[in-house]
C-alpha atoms as a PDB file:
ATOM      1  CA  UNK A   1     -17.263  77.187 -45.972  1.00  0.00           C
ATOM      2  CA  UNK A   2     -14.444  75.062 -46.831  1.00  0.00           C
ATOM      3  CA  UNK A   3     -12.916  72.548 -44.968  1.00  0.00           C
ATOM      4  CA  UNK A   4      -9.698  74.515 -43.059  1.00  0.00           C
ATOM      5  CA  UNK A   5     -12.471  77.165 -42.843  1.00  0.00           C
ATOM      6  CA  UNK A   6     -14.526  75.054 -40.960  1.00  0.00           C
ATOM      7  CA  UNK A   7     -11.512  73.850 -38.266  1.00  0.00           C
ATOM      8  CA  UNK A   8     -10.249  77.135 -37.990  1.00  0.00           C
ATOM      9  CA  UNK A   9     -13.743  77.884 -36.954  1.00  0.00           C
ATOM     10  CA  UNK A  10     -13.960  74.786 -34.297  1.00  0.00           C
ATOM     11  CA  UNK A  11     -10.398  75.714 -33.098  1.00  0.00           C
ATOM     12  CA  UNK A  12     -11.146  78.914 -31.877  1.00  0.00           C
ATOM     13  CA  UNK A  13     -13.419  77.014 -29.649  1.00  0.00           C
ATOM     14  CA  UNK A  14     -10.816  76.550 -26.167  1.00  0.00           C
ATOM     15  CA  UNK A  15     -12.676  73.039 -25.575  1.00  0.00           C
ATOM     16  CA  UNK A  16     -14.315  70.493 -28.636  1.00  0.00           C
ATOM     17  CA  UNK A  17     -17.220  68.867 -27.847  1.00  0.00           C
ATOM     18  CA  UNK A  18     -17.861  65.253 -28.919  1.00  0.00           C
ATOM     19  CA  UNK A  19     -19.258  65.766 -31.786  1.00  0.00           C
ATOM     20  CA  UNK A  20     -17.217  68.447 -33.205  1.00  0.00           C
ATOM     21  CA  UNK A  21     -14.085  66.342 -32.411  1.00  0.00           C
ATOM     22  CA  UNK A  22     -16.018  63.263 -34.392  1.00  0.00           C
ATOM     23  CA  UNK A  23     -16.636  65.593 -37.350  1.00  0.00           C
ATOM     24  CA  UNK A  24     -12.989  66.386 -37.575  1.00  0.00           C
ATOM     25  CA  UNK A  25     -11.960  62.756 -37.279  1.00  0.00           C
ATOM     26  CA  UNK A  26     -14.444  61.412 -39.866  1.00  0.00           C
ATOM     27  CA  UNK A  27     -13.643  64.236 -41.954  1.00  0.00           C
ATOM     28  CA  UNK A  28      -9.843  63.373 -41.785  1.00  0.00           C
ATOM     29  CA  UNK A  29     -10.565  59.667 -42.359  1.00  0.00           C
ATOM     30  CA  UNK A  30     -12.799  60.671 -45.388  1.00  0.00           C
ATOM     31  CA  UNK A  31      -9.695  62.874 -47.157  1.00  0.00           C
ATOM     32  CA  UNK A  32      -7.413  59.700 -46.390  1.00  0.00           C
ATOM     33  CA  UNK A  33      -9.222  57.209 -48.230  1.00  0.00           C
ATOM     34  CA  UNK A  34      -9.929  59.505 -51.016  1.00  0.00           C
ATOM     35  CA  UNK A  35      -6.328  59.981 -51.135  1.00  0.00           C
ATOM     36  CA  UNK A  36      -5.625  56.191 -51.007  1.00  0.00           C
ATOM     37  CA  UNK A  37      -8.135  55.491 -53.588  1.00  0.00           C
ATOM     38  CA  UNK A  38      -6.415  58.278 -55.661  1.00  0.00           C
ATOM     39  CA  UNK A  39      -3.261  56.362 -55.467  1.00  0.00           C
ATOM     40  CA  UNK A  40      -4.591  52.875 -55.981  1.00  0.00           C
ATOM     41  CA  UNK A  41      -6.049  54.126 -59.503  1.00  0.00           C
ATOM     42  CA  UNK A  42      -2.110  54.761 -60.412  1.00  0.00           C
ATOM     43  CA  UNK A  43      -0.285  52.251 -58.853  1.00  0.00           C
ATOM     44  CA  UNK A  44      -2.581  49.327 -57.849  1.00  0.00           C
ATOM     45  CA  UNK A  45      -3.830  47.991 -54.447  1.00  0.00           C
ATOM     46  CA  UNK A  46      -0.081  48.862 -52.810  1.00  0.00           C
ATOM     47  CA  UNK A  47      -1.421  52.647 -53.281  1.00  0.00           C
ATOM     48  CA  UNK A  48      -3.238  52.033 -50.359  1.00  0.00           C
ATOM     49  CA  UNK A  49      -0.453  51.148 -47.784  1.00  0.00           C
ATOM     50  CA  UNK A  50       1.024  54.412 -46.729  1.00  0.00           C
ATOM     51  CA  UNK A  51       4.527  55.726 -47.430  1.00  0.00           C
ATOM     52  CA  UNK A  52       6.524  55.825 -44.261  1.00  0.00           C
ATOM     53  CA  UNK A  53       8.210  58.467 -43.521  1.00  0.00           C
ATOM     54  CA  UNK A  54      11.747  59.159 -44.290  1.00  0.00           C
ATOM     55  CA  UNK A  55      14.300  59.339 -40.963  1.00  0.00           C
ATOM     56  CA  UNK A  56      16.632  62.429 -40.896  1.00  0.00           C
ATOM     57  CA  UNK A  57      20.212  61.928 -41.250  1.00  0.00           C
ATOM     58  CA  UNK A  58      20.762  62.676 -37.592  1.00  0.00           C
ATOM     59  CA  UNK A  59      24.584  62.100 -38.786  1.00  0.00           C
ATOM     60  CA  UNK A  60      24.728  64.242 -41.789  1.00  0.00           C
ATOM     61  CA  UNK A  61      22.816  66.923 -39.652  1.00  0.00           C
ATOM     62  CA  UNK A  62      25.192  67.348 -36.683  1.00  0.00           C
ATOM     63  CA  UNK A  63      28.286  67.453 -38.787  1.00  0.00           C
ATOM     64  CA  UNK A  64      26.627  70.302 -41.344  1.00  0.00           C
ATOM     65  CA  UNK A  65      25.919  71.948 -38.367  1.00  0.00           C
ATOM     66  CA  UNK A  66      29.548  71.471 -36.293  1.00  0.00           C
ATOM     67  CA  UNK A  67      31.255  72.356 -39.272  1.00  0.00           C
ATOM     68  CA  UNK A  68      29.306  75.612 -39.929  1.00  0.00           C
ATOM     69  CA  UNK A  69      29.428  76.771 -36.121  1.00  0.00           C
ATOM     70  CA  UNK A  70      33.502  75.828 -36.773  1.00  0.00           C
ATOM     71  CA  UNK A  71      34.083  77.858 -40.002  1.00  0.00           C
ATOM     72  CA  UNK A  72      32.021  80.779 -38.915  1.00  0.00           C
ATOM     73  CA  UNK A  73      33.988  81.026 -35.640  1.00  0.00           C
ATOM     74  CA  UNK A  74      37.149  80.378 -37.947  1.00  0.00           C
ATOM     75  CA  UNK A  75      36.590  83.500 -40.017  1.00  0.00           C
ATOM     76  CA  UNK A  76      35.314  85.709 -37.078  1.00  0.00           C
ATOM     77  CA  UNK A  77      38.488  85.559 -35.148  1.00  0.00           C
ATOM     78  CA  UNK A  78      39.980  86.007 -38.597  1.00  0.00           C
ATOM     79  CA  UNK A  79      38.347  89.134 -39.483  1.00  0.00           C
ATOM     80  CA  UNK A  80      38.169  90.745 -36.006  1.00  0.00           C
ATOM     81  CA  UNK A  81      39.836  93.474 -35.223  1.00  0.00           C
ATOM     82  CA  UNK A  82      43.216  93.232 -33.068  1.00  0.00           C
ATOM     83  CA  UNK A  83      45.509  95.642 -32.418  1.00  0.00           C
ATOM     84  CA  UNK A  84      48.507  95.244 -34.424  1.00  0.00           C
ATOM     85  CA  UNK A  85      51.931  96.218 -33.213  1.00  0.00           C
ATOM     86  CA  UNK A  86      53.779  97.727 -36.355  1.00  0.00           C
ATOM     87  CA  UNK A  87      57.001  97.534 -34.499  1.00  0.00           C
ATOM     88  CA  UNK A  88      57.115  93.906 -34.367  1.00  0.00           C
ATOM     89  CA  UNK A  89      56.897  93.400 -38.057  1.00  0.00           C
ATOM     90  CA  UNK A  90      60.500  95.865 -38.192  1.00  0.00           C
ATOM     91  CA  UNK A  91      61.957  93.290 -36.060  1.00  0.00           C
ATOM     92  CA  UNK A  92      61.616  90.569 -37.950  1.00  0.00           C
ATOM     93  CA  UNK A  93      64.827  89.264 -39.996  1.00  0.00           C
ATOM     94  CA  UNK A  94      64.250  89.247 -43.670  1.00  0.00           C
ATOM     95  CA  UNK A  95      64.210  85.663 -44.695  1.00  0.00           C
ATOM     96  CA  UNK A  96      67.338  85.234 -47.280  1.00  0.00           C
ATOM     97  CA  UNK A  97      66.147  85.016 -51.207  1.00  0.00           C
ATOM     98  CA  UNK A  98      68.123  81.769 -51.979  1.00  0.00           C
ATOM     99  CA  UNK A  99      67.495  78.566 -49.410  1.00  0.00           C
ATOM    100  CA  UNK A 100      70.609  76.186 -49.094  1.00  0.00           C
ATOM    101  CA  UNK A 101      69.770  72.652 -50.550  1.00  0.00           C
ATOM    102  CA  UNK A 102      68.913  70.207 -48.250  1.00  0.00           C
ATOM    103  CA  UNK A 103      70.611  67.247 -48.595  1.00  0.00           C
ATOM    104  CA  UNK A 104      68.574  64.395 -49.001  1.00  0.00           C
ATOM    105  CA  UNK A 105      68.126  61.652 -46.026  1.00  0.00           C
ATOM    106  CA  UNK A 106      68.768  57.679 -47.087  1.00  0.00           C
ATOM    107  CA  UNK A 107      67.407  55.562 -44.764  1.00  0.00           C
END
């Protein structure tokens, strides 16, 4: 039996004894330092010191997420379907084809 085997095994168990629950932690602290000695091979004794975790752009996340909520609601009210009133569009003047120059503003 393999290891995940083996706690797949004791998890199906509702309550751990002692010494099923000391297995699993001497087991755990076992694959660690093999790990750690792994990594001091490659890089030296500073392979044993653990990486610390990287935080989440809390920042990054909640305006990736605004943004998307925004743009999807954006193109939804876009693309719905509304009743459109053909006679409103007749009533419209036609805008003229040549626009008067504007004279220019000196302050």
């Amino acid at each position: 039996m393999t290891d995940t085997q083996d706690v797949a095994a004791i998890s199906d168990k509702k309550e751990l004894d002692d010494e099923a629950l000391e297995k699993l932690a001497v087991e755990e602290l076992m694959r660690e330092a093999v790990q750690g000695a792994a990594r001091a091979e490659l890089v030296g004794p500073s392979g044993w010191v653990k990486t610390p975790q990287q935080k989440t752009n809390k920042r990054f996340l909640v305006n990736t997420i605004r943004h998307a909520v925004n743009s999807n609601n954006y193109y939804s009210t876009k693309n719905s379907h509304k009743p459109s009133n053909k006679s409103s569009k007749n009533e419209r003047k036609p805008e003229p084809t040549i626009k008067k120059d504007r004279p220019k503003r000196r302050h």
